[in-house]
PDB file of N, CA and C in Angstrom:
ATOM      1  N   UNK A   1     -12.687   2.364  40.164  1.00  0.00           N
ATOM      2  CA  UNK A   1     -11.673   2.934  41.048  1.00  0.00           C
ATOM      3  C   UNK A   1     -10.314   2.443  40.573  1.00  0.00           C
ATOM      4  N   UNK A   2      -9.423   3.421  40.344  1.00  0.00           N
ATOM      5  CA  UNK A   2      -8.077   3.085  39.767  1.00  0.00           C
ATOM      6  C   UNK A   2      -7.082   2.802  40.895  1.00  0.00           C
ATOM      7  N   UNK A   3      -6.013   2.597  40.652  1.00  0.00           N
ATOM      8  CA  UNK A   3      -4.916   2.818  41.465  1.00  0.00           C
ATOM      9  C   UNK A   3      -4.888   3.769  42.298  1.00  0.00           C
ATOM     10  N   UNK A   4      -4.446   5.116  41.724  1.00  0.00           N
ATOM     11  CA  UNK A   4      -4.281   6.410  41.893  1.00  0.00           C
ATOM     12  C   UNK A   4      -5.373   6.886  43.274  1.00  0.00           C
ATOM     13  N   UNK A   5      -6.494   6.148  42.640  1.00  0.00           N
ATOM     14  CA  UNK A   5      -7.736   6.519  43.824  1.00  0.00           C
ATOM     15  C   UNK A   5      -7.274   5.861  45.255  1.00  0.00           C
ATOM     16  N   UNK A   6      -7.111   4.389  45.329  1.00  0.00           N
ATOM     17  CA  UNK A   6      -6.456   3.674  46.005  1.00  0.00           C
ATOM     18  C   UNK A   6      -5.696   4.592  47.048  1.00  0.00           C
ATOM     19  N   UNK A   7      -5.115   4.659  46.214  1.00  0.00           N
ATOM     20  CA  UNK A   7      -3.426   5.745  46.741  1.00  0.00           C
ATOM     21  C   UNK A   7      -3.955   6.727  47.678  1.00  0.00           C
ATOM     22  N   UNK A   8      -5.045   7.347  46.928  1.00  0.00           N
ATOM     23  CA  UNK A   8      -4.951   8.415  47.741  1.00  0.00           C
ATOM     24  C   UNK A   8      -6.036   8.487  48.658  1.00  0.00           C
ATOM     25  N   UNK A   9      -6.620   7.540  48.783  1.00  0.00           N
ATOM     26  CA  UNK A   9      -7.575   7.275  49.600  1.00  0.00           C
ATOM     27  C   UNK A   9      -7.666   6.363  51.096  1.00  0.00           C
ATOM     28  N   UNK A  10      -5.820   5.857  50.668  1.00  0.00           N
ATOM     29  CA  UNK A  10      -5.724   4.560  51.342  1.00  0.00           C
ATOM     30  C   UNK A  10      -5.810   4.656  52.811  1.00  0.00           C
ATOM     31  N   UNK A  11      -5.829   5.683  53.500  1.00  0.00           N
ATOM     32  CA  UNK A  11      -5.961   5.996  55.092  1.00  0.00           C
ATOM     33  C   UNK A  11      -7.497   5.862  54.949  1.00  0.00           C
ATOM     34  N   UNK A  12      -8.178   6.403  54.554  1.00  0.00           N
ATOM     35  CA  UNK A  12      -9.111   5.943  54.399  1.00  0.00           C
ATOM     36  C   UNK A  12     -10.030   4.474  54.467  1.00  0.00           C
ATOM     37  N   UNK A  13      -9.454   4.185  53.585  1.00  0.00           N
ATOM     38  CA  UNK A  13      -9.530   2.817  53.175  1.00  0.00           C
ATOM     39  C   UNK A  13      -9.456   1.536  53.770  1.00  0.00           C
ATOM     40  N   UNK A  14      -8.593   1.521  54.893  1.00  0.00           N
ATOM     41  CA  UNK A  14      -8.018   0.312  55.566  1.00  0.00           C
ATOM     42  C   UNK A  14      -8.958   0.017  56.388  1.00  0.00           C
ATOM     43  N   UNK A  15      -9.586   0.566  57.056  1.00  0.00           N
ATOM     44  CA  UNK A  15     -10.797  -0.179  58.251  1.00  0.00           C
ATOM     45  C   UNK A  15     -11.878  -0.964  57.169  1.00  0.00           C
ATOM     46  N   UNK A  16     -11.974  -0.636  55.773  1.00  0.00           N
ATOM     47  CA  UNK A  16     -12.709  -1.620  54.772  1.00  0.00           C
ATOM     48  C   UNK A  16     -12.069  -2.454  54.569  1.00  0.00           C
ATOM     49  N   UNK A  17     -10.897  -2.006  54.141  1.00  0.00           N
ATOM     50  CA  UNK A  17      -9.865  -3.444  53.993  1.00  0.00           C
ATOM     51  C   UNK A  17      -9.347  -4.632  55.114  1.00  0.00           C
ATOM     52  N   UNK A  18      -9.505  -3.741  56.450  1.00  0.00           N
ATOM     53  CA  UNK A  18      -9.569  -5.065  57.123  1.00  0.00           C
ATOM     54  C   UNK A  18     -10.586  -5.216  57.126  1.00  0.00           C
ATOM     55  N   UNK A  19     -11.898  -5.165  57.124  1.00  0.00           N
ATOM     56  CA  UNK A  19     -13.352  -6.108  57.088  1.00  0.00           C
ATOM     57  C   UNK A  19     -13.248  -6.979  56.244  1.00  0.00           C
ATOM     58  N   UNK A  20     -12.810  -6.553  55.045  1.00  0.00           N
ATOM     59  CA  UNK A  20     -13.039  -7.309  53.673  1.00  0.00           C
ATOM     60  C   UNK A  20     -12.018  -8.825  53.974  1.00  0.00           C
ATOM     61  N   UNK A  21     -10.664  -8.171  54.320  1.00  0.00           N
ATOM     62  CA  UNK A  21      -9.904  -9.165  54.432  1.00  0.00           C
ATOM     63  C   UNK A  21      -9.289  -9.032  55.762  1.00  0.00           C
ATOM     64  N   UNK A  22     -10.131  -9.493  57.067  1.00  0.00           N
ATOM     65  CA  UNK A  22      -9.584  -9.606  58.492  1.00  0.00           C
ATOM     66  C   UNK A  22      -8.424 -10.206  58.957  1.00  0.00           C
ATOM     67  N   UNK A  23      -7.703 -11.176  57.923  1.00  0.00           N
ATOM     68  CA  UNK A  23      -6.896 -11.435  58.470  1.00  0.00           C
ATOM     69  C   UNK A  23      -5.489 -10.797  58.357  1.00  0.00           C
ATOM     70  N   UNK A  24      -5.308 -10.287  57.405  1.00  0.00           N
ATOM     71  CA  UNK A  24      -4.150  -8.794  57.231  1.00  0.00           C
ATOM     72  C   UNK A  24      -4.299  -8.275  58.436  1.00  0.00           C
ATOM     73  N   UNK A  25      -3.161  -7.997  58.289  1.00  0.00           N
ATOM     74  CA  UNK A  25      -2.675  -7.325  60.179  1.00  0.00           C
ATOM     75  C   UNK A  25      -2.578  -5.561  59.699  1.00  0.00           C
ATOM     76  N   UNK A  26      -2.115  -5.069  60.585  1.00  0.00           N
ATOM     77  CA  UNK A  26      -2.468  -3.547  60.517  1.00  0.00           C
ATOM     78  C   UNK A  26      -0.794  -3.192  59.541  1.00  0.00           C
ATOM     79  N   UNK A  27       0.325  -4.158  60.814  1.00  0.00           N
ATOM     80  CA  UNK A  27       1.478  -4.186  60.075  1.00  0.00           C
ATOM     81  C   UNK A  27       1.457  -3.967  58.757  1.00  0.00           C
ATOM     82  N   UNK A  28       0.464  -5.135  58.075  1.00  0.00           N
ATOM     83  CA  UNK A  28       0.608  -5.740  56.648  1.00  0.00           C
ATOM     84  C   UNK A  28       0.038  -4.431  55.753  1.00  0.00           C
ATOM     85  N   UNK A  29      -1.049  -3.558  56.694  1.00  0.00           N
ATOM     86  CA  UNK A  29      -1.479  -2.561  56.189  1.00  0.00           C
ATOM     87  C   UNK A  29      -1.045  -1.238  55.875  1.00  0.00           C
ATOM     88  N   UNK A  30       0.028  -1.531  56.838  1.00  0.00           N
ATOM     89  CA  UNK A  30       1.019  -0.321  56.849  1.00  0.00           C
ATOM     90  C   UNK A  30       2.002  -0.597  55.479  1.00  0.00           C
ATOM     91  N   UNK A  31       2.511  -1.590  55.328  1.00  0.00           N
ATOM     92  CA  UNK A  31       3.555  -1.820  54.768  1.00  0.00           C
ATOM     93  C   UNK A  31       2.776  -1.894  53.055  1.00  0.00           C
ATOM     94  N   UNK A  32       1.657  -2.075  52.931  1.00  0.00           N
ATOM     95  CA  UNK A  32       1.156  -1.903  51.599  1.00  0.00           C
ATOM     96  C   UNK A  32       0.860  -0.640  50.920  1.00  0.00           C
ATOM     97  N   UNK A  33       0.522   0.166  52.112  1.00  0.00           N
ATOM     98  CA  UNK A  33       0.390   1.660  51.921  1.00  0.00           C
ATOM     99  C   UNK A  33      -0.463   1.816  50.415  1.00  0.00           C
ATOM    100  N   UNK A  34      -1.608   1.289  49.972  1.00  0.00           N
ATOM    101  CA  UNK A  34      -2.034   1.944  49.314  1.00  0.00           C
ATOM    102  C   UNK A  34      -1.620   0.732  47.953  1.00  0.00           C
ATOM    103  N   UNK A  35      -0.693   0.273  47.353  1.00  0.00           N
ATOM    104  CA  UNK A  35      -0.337  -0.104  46.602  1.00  0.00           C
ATOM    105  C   UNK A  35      -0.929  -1.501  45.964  1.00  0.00           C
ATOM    106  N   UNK A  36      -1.679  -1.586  45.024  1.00  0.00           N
ATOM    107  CA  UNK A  36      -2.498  -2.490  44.757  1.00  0.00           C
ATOM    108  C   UNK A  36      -2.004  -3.907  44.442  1.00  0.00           C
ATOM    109  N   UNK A  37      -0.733  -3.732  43.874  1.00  0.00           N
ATOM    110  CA  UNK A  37      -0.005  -5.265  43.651  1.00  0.00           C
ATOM    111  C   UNK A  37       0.531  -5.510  45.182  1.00  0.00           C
ATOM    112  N   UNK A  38       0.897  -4.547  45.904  1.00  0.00           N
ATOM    113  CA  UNK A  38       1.406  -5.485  47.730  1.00  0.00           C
ATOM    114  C   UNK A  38       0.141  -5.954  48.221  1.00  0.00           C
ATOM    115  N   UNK A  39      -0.856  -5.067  48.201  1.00  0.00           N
ATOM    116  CA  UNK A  39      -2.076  -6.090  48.522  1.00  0.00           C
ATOM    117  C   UNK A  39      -2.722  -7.098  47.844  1.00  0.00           C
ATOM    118  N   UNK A  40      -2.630  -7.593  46.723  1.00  0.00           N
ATOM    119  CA  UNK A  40      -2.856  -8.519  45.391  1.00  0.00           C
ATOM    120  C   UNK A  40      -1.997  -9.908  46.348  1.00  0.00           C
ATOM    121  N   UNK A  41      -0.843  -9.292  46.880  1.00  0.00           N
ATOM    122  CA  UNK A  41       0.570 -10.505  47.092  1.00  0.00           C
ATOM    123  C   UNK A  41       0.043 -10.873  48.171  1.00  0.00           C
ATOM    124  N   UNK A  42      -0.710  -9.803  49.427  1.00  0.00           N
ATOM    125  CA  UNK A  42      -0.667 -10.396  50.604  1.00  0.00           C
ATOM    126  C   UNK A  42      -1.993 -11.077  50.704  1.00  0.00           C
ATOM    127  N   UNK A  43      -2.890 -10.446  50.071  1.00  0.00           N
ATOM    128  CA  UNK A  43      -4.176 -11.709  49.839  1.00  0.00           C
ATOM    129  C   UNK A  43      -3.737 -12.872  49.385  1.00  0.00           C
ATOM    130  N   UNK A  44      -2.927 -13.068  48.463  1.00  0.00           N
ATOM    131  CA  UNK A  44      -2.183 -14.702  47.784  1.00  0.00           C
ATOM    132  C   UNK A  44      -1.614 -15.188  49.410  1.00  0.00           C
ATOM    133  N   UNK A  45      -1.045 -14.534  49.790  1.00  0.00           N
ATOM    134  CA  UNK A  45       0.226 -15.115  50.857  1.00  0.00           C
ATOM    135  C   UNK A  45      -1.083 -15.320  52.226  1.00  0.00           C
ATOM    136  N   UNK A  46      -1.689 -14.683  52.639  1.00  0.00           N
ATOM    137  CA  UNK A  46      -2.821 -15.182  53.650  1.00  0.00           C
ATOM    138  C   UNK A  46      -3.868 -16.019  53.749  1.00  0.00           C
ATOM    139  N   UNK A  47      -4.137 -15.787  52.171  1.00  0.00           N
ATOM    140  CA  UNK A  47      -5.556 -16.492  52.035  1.00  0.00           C
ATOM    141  C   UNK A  47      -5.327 -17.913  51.585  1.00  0.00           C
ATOM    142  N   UNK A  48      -3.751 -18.136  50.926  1.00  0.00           N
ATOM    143  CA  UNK A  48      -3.657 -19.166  49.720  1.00  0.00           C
ATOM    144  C   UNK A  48      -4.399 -19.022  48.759  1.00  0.00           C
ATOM    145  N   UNK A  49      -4.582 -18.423  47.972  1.00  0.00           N
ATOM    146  CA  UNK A  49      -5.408 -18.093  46.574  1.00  0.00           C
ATOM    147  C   UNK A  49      -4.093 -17.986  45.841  1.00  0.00           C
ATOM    148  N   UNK A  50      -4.506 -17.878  44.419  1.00  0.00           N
ATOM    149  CA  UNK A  50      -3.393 -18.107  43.447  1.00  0.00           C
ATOM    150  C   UNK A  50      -4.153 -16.355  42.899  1.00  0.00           C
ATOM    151  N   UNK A  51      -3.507 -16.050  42.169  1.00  0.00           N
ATOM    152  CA  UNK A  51      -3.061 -14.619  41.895  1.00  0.00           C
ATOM    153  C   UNK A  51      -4.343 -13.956  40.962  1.00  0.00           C
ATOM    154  N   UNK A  52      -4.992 -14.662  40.294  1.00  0.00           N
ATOM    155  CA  UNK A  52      -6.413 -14.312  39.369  1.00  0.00           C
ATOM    156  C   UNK A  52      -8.013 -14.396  40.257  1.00  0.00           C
ATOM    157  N   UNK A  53      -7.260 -15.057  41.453  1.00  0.00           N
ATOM    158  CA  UNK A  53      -8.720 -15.024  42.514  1.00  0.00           C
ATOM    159  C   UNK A  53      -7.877 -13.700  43.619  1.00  0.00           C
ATOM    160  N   UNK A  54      -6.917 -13.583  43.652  1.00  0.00           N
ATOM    161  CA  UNK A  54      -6.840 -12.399  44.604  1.00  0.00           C
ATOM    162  C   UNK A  54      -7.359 -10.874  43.940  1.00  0.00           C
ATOM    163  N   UNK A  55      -6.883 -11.081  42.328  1.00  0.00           N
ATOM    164  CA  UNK A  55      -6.851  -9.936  41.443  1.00  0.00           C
ATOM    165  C   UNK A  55      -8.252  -9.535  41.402  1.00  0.00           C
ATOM    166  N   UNK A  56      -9.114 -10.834  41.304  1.00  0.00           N
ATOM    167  CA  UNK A  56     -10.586 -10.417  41.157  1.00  0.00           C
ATOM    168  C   UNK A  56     -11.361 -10.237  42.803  1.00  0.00           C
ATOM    169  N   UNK A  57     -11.148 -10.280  43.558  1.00  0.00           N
ATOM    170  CA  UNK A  57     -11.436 -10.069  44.983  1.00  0.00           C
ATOM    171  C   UNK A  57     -11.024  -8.685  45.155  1.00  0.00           C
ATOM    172  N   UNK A  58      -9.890  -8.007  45.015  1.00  0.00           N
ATOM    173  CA  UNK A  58      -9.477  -6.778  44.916  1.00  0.00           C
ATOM    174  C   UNK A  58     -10.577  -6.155  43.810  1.00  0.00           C
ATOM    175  N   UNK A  59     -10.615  -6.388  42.405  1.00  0.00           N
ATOM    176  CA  UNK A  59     -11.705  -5.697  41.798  1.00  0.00           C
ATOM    177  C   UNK A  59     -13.288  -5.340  41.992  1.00  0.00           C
ATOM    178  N   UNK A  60     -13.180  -6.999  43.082  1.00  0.00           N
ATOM    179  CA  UNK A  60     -14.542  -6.653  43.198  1.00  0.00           C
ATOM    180  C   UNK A  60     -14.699  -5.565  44.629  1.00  0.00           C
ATOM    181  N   UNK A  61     -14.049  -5.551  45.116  1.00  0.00           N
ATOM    182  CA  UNK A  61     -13.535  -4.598  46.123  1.00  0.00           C
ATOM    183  C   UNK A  61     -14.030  -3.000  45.491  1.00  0.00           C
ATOM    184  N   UNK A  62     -12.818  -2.930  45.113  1.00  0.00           N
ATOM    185  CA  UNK A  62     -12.439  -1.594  44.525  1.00  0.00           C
ATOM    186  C   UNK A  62     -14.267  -1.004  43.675  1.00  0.00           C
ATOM    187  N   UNK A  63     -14.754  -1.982  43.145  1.00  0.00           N
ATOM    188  CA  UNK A  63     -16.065  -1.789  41.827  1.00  0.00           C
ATOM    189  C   UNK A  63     -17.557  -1.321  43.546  1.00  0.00           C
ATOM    190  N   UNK A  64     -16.646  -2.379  44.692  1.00  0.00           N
ATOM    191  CA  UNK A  64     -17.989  -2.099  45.925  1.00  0.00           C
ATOM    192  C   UNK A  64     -17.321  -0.220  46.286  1.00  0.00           C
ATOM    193  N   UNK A  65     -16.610   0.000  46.876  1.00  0.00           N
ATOM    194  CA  UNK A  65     -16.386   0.973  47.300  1.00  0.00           C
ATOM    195  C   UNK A  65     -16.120   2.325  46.056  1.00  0.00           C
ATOM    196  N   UNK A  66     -16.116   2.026  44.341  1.00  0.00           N
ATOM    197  CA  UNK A  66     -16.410   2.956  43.898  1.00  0.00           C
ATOM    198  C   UNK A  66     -17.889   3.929  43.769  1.00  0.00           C
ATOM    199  N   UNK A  67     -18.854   2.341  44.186  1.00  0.00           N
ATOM    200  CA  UNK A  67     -20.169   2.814  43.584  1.00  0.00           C
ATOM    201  C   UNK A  67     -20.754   3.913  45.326  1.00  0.00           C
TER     202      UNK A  67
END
């Protein structure tokens, strides 16, 4: 799943994304709209993870909801 998919899927998307990551607020969900590096930042900024464990949490994300 690319970006692009992301994008256009992202209404979609957000009731997974808050499961995955509950503590993102809806706000936070709004304001990412889809965009894979604002959500990359706000997993760093919520979770405290440094940027190669958010990147791979998002992939492994993206690799669950392509299949």
């Amino acid at each position: 799943m690319n970006n692009d998919i992301i994008q256009g899927k992202w209404k979609q998307l957000t009731g997974e994304v808050q499961k995955h990551w509950g503590k993102l607020t809806d706000d936070q969900l709004a304001e990412i709209d889809g965009d894979r590096e604002k959500l990359i930042g706000q997993i760093q900024e919520n979770y405290g993870v440094v940027r190669d464990e958010a990147e791979e949490q998002v992939k492994q994300f993206e690799d669950k909801m392509a299949a």
